[in-house]
PDB file of N, CA and C in Angstrom:
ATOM      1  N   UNK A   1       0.845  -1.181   0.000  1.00  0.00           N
ATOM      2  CA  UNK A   1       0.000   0.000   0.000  1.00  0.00           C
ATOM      3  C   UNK A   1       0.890   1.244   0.000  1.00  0.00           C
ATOM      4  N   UNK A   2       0.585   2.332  -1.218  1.00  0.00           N
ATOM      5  CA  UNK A   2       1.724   2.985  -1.062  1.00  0.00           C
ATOM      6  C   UNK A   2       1.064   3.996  -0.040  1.00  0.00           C
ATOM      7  N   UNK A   3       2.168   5.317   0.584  1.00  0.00           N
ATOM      8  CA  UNK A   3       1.433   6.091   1.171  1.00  0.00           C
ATOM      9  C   UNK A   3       0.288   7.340   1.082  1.00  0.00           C
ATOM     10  N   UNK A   4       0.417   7.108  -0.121  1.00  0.00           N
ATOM     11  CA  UNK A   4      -1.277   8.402  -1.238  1.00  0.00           C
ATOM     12  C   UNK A   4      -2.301   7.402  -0.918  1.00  0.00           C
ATOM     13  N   UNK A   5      -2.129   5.989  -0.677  1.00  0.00           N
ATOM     14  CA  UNK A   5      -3.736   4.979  -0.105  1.00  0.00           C
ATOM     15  C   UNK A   5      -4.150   4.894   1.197  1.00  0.00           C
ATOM     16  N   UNK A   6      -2.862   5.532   1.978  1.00  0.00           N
ATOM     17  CA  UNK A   6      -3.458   5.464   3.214  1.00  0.00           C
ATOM     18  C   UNK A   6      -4.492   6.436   3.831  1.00  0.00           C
ATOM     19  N   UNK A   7      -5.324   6.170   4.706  1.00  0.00           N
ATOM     20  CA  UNK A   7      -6.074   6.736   5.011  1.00  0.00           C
ATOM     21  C   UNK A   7      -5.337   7.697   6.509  1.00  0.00           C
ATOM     22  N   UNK A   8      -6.130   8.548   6.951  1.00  0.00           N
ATOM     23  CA  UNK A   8      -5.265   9.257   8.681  1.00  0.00           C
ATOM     24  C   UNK A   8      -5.472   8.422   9.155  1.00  0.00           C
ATOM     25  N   UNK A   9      -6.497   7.441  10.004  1.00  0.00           N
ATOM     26  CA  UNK A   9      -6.478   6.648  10.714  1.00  0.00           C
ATOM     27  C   UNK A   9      -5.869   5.377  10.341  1.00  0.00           C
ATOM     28  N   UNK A  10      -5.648   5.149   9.428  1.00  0.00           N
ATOM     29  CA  UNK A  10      -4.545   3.890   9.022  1.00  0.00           C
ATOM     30  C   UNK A  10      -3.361   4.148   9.127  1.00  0.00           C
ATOM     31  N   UNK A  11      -2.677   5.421   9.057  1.00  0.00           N
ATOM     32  CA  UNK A  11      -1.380   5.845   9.505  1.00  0.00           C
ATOM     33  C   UNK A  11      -1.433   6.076  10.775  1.00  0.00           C
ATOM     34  N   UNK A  12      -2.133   6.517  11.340  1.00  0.00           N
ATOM     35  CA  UNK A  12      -1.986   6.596  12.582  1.00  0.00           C
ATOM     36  C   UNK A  12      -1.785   5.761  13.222  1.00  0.00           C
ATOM     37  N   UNK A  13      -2.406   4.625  12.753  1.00  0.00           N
ATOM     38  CA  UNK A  13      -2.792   3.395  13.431  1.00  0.00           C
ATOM     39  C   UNK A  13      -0.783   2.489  13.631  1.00  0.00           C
ATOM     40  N   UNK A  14      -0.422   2.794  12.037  1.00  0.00           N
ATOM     41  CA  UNK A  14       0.941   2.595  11.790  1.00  0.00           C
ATOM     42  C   UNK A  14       1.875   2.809  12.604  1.00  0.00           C
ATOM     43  N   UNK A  15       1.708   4.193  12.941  1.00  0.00           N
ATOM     44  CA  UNK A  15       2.514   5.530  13.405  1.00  0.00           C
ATOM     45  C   UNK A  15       2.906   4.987  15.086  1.00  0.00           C
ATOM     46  N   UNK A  16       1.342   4.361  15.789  1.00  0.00           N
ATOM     47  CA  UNK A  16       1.520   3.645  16.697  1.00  0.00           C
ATOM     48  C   UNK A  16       1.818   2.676  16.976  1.00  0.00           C
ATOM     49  N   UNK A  17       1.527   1.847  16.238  1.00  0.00           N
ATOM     50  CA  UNK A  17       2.074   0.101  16.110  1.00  0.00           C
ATOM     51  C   UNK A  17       3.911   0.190  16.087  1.00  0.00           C
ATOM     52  N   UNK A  18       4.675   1.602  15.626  1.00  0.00           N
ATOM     53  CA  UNK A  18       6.294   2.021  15.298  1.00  0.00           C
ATOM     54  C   UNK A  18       6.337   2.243  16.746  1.00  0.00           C
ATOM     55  N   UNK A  19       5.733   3.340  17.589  1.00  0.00           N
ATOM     56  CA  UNK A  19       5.892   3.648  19.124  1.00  0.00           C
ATOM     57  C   UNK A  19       6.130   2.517  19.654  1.00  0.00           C
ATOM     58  N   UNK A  20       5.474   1.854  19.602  1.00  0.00           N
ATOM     59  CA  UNK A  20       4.996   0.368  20.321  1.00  0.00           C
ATOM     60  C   UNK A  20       6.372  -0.374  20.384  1.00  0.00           C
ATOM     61  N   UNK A  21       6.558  -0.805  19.199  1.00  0.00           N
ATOM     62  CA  UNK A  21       8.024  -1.305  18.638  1.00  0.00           C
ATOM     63  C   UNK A  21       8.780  -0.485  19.330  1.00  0.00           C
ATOM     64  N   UNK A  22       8.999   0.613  18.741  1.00  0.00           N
ATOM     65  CA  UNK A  22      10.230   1.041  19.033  1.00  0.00           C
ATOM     66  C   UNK A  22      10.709   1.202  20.913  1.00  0.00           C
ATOM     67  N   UNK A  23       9.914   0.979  21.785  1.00  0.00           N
ATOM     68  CA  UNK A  23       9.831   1.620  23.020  1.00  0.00           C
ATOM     69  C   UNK A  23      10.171   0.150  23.649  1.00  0.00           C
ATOM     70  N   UNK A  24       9.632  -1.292  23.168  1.00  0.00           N
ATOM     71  CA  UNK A  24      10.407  -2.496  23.471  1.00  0.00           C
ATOM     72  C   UNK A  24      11.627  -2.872  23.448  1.00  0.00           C
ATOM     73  N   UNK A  25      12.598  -1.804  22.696  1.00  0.00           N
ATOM     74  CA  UNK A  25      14.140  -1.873  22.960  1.00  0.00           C
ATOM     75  C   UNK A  25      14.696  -3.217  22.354  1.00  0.00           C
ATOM     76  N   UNK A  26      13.894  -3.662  21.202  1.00  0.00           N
ATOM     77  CA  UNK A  26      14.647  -5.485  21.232  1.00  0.00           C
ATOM     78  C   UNK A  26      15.067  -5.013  19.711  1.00  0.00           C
ATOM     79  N   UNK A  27      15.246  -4.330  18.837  1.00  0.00           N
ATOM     80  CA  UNK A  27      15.168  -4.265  17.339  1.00  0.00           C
ATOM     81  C   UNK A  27      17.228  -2.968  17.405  1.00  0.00           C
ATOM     82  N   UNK A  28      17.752  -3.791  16.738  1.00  0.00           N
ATOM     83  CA  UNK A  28      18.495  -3.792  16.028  1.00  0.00           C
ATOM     84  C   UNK A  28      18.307  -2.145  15.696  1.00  0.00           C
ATOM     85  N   UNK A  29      19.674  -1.266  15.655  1.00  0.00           N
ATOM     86  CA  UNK A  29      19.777   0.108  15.472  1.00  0.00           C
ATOM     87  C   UNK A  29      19.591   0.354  14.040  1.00  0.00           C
ATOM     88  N   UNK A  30      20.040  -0.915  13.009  1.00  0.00           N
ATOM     89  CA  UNK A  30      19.236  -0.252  11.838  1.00  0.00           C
ATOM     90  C   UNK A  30      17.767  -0.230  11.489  1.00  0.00           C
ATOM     91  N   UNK A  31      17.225  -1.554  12.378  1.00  0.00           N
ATOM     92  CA  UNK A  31      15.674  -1.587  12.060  1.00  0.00           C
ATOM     93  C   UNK A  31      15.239  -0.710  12.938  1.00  0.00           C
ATOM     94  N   UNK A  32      15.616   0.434  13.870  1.00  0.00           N
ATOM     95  CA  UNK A  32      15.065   0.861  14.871  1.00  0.00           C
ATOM     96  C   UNK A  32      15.405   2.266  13.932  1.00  0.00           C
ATOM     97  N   UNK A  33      15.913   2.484  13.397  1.00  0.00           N
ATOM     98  CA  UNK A  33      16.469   3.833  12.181  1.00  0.00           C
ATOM     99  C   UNK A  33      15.447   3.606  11.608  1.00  0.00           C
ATOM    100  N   UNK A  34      15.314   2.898  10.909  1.00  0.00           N
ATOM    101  CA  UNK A  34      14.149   2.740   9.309  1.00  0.00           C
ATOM    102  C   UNK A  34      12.920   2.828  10.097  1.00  0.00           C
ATOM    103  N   UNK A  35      12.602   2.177  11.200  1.00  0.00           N
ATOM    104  CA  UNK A  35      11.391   2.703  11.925  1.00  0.00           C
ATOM    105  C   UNK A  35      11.375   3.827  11.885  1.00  0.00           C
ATOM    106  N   UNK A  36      12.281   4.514  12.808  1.00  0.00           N
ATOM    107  CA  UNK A  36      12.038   6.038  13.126  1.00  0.00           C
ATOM    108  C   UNK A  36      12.132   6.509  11.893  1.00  0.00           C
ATOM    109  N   UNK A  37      12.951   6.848  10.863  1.00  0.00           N
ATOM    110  CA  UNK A  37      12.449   7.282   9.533  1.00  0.00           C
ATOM    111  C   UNK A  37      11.037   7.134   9.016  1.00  0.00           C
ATOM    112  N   UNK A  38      10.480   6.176   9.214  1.00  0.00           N
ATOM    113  CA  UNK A  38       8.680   5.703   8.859  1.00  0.00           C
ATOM    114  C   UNK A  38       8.060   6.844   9.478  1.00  0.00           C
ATOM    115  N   UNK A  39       8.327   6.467  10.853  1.00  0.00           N
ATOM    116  CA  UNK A  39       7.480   7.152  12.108  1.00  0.00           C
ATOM    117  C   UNK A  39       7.359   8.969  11.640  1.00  0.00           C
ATOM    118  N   UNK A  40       8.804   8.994  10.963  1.00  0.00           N
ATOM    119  CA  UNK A  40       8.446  10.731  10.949  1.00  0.00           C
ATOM    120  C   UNK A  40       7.982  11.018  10.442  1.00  0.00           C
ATOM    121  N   UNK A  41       7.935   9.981   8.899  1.00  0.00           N
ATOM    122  CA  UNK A  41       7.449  10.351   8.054  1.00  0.00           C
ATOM    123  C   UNK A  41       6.016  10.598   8.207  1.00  0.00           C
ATOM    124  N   UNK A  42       5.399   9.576   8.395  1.00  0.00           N
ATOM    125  CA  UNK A  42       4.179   9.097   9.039  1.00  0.00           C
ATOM    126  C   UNK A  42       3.111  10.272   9.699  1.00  0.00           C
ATOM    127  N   UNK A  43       4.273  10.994  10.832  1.00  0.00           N
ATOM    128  CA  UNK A  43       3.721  11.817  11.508  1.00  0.00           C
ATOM    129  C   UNK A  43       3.827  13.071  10.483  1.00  0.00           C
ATOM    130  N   UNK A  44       4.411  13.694  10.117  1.00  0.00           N
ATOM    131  CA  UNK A  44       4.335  14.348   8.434  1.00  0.00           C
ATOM    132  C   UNK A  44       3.077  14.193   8.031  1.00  0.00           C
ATOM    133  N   UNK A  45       2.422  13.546   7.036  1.00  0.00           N
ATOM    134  CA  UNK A  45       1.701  12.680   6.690  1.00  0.00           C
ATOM    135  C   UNK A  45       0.514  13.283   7.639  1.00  0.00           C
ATOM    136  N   UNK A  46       0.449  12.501   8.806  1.00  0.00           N
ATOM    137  CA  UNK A  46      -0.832  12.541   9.189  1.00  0.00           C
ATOM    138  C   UNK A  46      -0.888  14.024   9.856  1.00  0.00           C
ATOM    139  N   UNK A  47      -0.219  15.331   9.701  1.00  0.00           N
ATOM    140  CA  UNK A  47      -0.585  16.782   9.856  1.00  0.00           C
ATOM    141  C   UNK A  47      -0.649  17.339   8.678  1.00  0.00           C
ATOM    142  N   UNK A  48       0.018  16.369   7.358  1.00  0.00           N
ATOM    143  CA  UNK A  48      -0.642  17.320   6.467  1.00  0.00           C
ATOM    144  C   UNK A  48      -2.661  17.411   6.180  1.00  0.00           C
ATOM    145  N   UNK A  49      -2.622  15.537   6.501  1.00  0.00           N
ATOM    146  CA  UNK A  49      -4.184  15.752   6.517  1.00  0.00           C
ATOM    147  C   UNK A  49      -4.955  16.597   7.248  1.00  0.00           C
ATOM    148  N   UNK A  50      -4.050  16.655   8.689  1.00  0.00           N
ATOM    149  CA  UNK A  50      -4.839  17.381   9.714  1.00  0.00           C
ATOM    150  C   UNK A  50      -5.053  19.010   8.684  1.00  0.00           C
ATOM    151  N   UNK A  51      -3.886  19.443   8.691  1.00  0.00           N
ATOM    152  CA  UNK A  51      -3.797  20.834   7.785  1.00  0.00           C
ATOM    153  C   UNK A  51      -4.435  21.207   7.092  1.00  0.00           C
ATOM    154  N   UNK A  52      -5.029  20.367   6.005  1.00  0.00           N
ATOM    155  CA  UNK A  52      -5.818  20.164   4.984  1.00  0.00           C
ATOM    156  C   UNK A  52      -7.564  20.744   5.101  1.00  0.00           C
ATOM    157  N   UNK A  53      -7.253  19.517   6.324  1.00  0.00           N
ATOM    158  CA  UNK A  53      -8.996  19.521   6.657  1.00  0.00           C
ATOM    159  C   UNK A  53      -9.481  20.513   8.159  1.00  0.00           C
ATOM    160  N   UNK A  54      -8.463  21.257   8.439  1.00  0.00           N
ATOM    161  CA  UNK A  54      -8.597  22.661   9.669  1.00  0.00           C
ATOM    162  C   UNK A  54      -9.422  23.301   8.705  1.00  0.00           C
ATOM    163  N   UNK A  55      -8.482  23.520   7.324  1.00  0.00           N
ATOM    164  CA  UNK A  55      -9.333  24.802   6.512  1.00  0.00           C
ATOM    165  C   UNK A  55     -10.366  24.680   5.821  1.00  0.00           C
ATOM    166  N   UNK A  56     -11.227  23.501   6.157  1.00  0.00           N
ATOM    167  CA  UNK A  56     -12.710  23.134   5.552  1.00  0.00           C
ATOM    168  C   UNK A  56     -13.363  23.235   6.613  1.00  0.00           C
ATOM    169  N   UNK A  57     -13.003  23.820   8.480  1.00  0.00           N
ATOM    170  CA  UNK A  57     -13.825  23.183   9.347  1.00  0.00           C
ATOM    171  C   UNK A  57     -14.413  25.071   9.791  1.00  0.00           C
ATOM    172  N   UNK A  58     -15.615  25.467   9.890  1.00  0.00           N
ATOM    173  CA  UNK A  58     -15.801  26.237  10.089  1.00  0.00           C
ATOM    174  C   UNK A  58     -16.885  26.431  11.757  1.00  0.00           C
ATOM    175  N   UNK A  59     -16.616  27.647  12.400  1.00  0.00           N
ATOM    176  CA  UNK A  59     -16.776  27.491  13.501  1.00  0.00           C
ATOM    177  C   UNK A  59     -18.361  28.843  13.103  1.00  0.00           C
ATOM    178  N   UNK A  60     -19.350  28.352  14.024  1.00  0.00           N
ATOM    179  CA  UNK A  60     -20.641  29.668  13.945  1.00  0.00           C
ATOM    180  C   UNK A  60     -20.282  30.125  15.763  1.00  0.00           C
ATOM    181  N   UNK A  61     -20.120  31.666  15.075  1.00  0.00           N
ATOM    182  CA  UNK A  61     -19.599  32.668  16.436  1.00  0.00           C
ATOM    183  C   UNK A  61     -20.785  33.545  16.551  1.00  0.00           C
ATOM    184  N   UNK A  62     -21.385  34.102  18.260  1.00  0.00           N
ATOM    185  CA  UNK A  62     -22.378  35.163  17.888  1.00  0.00           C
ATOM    186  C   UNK A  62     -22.149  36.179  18.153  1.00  0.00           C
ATOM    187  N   UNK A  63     -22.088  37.175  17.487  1.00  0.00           N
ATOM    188  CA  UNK A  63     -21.743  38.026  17.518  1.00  0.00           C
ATOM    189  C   UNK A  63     -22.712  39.411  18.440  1.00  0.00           C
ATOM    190  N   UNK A  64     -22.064  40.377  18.613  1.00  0.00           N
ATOM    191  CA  UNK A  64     -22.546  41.358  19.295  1.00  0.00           C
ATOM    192  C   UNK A  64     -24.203  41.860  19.336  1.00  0.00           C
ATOM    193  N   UNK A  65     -24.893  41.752  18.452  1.00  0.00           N
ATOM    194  CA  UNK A  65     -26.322  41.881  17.923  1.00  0.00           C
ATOM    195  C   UNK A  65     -26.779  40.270  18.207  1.00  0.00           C
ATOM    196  N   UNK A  66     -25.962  39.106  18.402  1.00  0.00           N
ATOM    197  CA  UNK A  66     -27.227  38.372  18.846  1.00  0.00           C
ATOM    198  C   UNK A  66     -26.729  37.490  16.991  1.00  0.00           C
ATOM    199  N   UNK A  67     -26.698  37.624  15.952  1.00  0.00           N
ATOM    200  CA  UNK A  67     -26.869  37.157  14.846  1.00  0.00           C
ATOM    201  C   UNK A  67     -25.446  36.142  14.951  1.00  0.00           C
ATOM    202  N   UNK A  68     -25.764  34.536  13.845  1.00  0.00           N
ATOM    203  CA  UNK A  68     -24.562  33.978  13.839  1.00  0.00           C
ATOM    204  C   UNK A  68     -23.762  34.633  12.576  1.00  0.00           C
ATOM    205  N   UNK A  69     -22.181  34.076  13.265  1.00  0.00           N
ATOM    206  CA  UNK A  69     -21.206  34.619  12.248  1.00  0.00           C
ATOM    207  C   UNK A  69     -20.592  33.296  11.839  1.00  0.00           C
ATOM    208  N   UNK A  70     -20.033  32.629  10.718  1.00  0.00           N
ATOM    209  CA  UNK A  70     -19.608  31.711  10.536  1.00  0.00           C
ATOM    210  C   UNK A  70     -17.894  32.513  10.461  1.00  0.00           C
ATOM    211  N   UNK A  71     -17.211  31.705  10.614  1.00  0.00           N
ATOM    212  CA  UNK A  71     -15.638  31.914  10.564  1.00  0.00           C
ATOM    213  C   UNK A  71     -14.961  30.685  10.836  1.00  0.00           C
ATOM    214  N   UNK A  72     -13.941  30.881  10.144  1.00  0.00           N
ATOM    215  CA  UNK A  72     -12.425  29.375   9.820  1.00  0.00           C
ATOM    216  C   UNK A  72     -12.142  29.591  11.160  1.00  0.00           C
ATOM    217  N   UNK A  73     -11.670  28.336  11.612  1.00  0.00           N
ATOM    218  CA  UNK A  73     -11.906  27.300  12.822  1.00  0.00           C
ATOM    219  C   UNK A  73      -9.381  27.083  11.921  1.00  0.00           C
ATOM    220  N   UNK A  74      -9.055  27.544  13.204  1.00  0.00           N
ATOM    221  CA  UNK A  74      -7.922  27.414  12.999  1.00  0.00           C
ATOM    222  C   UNK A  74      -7.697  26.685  14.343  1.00  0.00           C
ATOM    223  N   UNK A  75      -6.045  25.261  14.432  1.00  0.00           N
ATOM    224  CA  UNK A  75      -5.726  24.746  15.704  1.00  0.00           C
ATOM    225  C   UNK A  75      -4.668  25.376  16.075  1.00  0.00           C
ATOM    226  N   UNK A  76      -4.402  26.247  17.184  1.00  0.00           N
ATOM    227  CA  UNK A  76      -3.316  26.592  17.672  1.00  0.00           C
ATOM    228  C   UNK A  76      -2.438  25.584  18.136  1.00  0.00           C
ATOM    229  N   UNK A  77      -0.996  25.786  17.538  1.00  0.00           N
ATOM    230  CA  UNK A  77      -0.024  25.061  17.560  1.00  0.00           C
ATOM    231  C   UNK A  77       1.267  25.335  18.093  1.00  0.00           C
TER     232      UNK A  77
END
């Protein structure tokens, strides 16, 4: 599966299954490299989706008169 098929929650899912691994201490410094290379990538990856989909999420604010205001819904980081 390359990584344009994965879904966020399937990387994520990845992203954790690498934590997991990697935090058992039994894997070899090159397989524990190529993990962490995955892992960053991974985490990459799953903020560009986040990124993506902040700027489709819109927040309704009320404003001073009582009427709604719709406005972009940004995550402070």
């Amino acid at each position: 599966m390359t990584n344009n098929e994965l879904s966020y929650e399937e990387a994520l899912q990845e992203l954790e299954r690498i934590i997991e691994e990697l935090e058992k201490d039994d894997l070899s410094l090159k397989d524990s490299l190529e993990k962490f290379k995955r892992g960053i990538y991974l985490y990459n990856y799953c903020n560009e989706i986040l990124k993506a989909v902040e700027g489709e999420i819109k927040i309704l604010i009320e404003d001073e008169d009582g009427d709604l205001e719709e406005k972009d819904f940004y995550l402070e980081v």
